[in-house]
Protein backbone atom coordinates (compact mmCIF):
# COMPACT_ATOMS: atom_id res chain seq x y z
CA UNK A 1 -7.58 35.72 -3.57
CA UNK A 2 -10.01 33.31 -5.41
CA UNK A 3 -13.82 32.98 -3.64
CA UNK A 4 -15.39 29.56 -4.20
CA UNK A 5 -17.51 30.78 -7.25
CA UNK A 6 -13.98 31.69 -9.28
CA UNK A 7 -13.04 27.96 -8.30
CA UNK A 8 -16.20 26.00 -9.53
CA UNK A 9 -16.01 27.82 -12.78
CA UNK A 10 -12.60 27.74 -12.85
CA UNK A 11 -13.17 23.55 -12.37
CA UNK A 12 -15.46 23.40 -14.79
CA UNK A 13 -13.86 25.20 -17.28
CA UNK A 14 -10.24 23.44 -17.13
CA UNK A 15 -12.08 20.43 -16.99
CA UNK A 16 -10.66 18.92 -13.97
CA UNK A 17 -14.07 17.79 -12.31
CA UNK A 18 -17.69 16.92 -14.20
CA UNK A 19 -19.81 19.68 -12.85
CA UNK A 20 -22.09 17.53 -10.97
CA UNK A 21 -18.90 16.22 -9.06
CA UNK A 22 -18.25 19.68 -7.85
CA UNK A 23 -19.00 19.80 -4.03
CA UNK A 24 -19.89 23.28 -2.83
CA UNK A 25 -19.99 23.12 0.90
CA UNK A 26 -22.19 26.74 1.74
CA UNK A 27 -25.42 26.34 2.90
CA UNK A 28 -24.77 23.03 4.36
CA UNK A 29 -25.19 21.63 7.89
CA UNK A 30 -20.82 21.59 7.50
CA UNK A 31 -20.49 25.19 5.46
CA UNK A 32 -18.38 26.41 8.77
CA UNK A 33 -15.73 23.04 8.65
CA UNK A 34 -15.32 23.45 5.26
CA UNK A 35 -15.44 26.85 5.07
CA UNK A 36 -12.14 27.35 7.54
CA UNK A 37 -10.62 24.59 6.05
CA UNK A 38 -10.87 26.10 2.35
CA UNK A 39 -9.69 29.69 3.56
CA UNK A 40 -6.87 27.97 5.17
CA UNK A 41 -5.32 26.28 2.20
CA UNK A 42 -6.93 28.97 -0.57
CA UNK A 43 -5.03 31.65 1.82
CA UNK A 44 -1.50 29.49 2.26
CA UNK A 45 -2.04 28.42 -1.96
CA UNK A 46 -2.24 31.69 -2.70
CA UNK A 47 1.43 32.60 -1.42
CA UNK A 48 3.17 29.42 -1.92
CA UNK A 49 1.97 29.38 -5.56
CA UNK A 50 3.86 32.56 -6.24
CA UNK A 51 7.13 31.26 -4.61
CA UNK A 52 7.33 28.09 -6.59
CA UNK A 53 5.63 28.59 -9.59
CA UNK A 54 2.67 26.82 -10.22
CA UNK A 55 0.04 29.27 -10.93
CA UNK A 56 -2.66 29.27 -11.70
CA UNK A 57 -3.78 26.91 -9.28
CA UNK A 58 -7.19 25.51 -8.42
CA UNK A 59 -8.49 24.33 -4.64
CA UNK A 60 -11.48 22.58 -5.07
CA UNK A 61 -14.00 19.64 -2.90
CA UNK A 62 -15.49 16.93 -4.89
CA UNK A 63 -18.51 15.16 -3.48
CA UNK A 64 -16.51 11.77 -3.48
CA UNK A 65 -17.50 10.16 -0.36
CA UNK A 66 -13.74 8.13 -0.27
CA UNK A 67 -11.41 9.22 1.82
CA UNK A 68 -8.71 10.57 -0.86
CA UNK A 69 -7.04 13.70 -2.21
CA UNK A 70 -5.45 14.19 -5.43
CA UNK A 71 -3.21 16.95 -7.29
CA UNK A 72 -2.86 17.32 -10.94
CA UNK A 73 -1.41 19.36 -13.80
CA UNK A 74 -3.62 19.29 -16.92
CA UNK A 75 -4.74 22.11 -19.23
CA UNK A 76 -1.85 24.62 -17.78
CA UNK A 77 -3.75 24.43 -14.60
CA UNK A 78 -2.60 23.04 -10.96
CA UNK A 79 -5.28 21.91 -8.81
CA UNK A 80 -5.53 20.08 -5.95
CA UNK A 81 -8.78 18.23 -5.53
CA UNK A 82 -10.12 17.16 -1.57
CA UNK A 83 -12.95 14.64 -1.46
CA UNK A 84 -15.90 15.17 0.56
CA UNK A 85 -15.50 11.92 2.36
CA UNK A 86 -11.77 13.03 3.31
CA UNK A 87 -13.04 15.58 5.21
CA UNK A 88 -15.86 14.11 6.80
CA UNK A 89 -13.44 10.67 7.98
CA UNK A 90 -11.59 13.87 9.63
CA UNK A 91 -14.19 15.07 11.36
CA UNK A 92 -15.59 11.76 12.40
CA UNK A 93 -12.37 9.93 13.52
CA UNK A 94 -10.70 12.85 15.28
CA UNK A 95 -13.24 16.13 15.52
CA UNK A 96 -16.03 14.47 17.54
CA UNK A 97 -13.33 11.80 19.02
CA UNK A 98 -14.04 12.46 22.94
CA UNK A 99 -12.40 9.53 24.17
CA UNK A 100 -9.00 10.34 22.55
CA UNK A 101 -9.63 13.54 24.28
CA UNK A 102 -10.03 11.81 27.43
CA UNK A 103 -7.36 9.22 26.81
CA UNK A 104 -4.46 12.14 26.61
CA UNK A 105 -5.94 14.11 29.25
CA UNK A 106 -5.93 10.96 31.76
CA UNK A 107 -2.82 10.14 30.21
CA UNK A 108 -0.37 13.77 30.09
CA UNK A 109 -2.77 15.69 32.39
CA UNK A 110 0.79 17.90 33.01
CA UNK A 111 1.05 18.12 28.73
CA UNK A 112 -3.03 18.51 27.94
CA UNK A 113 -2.96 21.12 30.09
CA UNK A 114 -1.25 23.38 28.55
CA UNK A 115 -2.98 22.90 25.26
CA UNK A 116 -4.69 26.11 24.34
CA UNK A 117 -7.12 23.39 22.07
CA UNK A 118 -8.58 20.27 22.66
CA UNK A 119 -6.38 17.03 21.27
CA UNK A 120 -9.90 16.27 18.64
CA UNK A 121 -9.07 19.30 17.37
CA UNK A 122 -5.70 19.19 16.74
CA UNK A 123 -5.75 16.15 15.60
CA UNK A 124 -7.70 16.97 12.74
CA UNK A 125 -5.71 20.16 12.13
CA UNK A 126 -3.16 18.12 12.29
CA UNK A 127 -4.55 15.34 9.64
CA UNK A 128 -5.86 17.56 7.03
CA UNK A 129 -3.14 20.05 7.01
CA UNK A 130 -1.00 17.55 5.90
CA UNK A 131 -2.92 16.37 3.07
CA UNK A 132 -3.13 19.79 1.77
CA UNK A 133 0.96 20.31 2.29
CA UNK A 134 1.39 16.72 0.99
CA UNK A 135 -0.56 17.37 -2.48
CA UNK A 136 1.20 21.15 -2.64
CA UNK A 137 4.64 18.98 -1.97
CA UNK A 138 3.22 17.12 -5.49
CA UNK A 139 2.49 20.02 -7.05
CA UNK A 140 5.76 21.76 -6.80
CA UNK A 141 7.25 18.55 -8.09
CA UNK A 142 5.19 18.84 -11.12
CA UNK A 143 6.42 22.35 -12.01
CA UNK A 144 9.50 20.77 -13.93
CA UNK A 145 8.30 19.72 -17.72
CA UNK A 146 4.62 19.99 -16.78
CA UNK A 147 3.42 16.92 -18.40
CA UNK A 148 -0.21 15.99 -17.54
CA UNK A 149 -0.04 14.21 -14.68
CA UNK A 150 -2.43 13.24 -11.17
CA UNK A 151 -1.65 11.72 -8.45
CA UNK A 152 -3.90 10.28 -5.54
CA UNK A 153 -3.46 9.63 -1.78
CA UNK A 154 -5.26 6.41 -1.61
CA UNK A 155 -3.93 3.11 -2.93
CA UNK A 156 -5.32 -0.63 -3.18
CA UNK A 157 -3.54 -3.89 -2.35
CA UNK A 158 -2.08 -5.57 -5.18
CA UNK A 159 -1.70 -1.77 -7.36
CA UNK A 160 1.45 -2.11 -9.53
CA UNK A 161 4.93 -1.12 -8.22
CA UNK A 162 6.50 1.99 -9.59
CA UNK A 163 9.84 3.35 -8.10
CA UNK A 164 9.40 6.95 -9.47
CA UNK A 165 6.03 7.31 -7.58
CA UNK A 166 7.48 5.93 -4.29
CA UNK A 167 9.75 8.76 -4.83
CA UNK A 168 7.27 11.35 -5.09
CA UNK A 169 5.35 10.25 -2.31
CA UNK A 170 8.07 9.91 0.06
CA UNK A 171 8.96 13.63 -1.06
CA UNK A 172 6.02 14.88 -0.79
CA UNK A 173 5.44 13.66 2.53
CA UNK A 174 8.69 15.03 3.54
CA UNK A 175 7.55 18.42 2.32
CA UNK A 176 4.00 17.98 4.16
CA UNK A 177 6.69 17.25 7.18
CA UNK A 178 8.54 20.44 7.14
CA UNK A 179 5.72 22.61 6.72
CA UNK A 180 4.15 20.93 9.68
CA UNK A 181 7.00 21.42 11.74
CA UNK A 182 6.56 25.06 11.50
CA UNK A 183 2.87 24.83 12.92
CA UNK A 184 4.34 22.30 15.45
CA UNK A 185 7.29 24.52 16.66
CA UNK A 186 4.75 27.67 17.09
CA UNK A 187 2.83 25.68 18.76
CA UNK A 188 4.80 24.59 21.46
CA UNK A 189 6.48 28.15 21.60
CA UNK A 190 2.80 29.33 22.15
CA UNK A 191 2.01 26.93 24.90
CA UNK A 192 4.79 26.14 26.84
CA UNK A 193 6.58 29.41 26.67
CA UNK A 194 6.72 29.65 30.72
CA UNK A 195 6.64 25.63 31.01
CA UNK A 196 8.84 24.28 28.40
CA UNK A 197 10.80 21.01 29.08
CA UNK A 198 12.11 18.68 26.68
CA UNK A 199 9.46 16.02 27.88
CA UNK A 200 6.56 18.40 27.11
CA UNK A 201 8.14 19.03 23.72
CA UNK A 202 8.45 15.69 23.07
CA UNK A 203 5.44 13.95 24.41
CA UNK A 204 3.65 16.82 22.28
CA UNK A 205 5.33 16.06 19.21
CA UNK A 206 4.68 12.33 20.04
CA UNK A 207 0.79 12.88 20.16
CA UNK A 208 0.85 14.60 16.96
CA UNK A 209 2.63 11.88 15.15
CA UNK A 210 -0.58 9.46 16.11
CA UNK A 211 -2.28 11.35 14.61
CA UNK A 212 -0.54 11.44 11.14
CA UNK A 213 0.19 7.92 11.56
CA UNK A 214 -3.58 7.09 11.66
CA UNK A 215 -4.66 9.34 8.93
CA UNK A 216 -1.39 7.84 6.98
CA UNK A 217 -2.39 4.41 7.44
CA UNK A 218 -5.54 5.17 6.55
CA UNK A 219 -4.77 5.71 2.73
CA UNK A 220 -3.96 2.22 2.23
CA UNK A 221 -5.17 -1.52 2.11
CA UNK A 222 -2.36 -3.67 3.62
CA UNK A 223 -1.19 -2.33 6.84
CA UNK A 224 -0.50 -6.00 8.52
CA UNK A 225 2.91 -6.89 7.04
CA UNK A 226 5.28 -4.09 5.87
CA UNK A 227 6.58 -4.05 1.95
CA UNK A 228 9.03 -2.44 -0.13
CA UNK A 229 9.14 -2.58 -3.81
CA UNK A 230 5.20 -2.95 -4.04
CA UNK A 231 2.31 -0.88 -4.83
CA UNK A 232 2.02 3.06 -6.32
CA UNK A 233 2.84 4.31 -2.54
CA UNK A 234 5.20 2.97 -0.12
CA UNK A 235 3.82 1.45 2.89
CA UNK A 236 2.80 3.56 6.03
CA UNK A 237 5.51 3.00 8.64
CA UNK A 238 7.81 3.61 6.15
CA UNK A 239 6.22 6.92 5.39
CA UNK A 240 5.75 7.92 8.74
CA UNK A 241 9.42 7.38 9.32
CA UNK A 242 10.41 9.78 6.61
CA UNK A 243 8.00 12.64 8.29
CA UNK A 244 9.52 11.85 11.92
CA UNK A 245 13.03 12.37 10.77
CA UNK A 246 11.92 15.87 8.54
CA UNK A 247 10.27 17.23 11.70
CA UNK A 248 12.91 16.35 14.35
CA UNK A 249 15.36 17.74 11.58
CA UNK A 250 13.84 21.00 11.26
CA UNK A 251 12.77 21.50 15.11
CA UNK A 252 16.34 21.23 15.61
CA UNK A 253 17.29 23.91 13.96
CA UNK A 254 14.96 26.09 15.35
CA UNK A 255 15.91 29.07 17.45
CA UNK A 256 13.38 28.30 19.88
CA UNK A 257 15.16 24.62 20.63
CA UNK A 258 18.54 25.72 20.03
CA UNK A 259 18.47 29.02 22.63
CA UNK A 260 16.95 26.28 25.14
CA UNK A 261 20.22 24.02 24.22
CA UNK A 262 17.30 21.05 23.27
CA UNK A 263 18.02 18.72 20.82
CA UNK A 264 14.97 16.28 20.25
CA UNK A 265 15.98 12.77 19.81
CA UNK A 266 14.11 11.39 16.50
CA UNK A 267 14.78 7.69 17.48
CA UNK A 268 13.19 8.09 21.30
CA UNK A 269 10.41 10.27 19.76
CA UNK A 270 9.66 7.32 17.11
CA UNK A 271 9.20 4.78 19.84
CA UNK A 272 7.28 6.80 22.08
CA UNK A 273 4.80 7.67 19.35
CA UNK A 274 5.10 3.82 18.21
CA UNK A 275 4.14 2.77 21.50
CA UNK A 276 1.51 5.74 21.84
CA UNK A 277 -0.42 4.52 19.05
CA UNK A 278 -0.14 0.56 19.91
CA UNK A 279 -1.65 2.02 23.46
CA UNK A 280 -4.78 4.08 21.42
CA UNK A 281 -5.20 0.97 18.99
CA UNK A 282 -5.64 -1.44 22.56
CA UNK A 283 -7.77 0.89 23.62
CA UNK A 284 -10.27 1.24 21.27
CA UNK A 285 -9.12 5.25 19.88
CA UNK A 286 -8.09 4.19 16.83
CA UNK A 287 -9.55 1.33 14.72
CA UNK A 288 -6.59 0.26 12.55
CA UNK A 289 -4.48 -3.12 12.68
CA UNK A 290 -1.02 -1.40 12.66
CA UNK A 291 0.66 -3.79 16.01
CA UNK A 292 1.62 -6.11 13.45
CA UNK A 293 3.07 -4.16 10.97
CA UNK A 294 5.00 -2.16 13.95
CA UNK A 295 6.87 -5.83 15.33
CA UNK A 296 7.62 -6.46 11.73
CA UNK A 297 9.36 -3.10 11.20
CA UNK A 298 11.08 -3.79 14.63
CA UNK A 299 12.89 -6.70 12.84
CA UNK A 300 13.59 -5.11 9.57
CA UNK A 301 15.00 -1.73 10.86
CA UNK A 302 18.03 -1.83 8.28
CA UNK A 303 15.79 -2.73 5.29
CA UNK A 304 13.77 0.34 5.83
CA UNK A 305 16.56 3.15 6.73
CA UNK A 306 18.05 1.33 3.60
CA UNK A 307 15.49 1.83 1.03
CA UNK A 308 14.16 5.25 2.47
CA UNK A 309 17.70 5.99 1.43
CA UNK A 310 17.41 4.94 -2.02
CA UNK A 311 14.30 7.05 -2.39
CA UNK A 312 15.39 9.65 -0.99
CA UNK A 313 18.99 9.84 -3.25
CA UNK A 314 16.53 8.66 -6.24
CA UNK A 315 17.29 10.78 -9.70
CA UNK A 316 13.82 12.04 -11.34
CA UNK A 317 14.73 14.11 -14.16
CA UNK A 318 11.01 14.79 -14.89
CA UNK A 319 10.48 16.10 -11.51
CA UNK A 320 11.42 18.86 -8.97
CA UNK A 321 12.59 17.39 -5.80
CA UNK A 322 10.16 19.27 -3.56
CA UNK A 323 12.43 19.16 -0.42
CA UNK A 324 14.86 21.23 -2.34
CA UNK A 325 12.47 23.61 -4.25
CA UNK A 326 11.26 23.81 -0.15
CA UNK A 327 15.35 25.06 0.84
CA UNK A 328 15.43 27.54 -1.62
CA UNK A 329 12.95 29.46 -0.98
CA UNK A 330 13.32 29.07 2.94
């Protein structure tokens, strides 16, 4: 396993970041946050790399203070690159959040408490996990002809329209999906072993989708009216739709669900997130303008199973599909 030395040389060396844009976190007031974090994803790198390929791969903070993450091929090298600002939006928005914890607690006192963490915490688990899985999901797709390529999480209004990277990001986020439904099925394993009901499960799995949903819409510019065939990365709802349907998907296969009979309903568990979040944006927990992009999407419900469709049956021959790199290894 690579220490943080190998990976600022390694940086350097490849190229990938100036030197001075290298952010090395130890002996800072934040060395333990970005310490776990980094052991997390250099540990989980480190075996996923093997399984699909893309070695050798590079984890490594910049000292960008924007919110954004980025992976790229270039020199023969993978890397995937995590702002400084990223991390710190985390900890700000969701880490030292104590009214969301006191929102769900007043809220699902029966669910909260039987949380063996507090929601701030998981919530920002929950966020940066899947930007790591999201730029591995990019990654794998990479793996195919290796041309030089990067691609980053944050987009601006008005960026040009390009079908093949809706694709990618709508895969990738689908990958980022499955791997979270992993943590999110031990999770409710671990805490509702001798309380599970199918509410718990999926009021749980409802509070954890506000949380991607606000670190989703979060990456972009124009969250008010809901688009299509516009901008490098489709618009929010329509990515959080793709992750609700990959996690339902895979929690119903699970052993867990299927020896309790449960089958979790991904259209009730999309409105009671939907209507979750509204609730935390009225509230003050979250500080986006997403109610108007959610009554749009209410009227245009065809449009966007439709053209989630045609990304997700969308032929990249320069590409892995990550979702099916994902199926044969698992």
């Amino acid at each position: 396993m690579m220490d943080y030395n190998i990976e600022i040389a390694a940086t350097r060396d490849a190229g990938i970041l100036p030197y001075a844009d290298i952010y090395d976190y130890r002996d800072t007031p934040n060395e333990e946050l970005f310490s776990n974090y980094y052991q997390f994803c250099r540990e989980n790198l480190d075996i996923q790399s093997g399984k699909f390929g893309i070695e050798p791969v590079i984890f490594i903070y910049c000292n960008y203070f924007s919110s954004n993450a980025r992976a790229a091929y270039g020199n023969n090298i993978f890397s995937i690159t995590i702002n400084l600002g990223l991390i710190k939006r985390c900890e700000e928005f969701y880490l030292h959040n104590t009214a969301l914890d006191e929102f769900l607690t007043q809220k699902y006192p029966d669910v909260i408490a039987h949380f063996d963490n507090l929601p701030s915490v998981l919530a920002f688990q929950a966020a940066t996990q899947f930007t790591y899985y999201h730029e591995l999901g990019h990654l794998v797709q990479f793996n195919k002809d290796r041309n030089e390529l990067s691609l980053q999480e944050h987009y601006e209004q008005g960026s040009e329209y390009d079908a093949v990277k809706h694709f990618l990001e709508i895969n990738a986020d689908s990958f980022a999906a499955i791997a979270l439904a992993g943590h999110f099925q031990q999770f409710i394993e671990r805490n509702f072993a001798g309380g599970f009901t199918v509410m718990k499960a999926e009021t749980t799995i409802a509070i954890f989708l506000t949380f991607l949903l606000n670190h989703v819409a979060n990456f972009g510019d124009n969250l008010k009216e809901i688009y299509f065939a516009e901008h490098t990365h489709p618009h929010p709802f329509l990515r959080l739709f793709a992750v609700v349907l990959n996690i339902v998907h895979n929690l119903n296969l699970s052993p867990f669900m299927q020896e309790r009979g449960v089958a979790v309903d991904a259209k009730r568990l999309f409105k009671q997130g939907l209507n979750l979040y509204e609730e935390m944006e009225d509230t003050g927990i979250f500080n986006t303008v997403f109610k108007d992009a959610m009554a749009a999407a209410a009227q245009q419900q065809e449009h966007i199973v439709a053209y989630l469709g045609q990304l997700i049956e969308f032929n990249v021959d320069a590409y892995n599909n990550a979702l099916e790199e994902w199926n044969k290894q698992f």
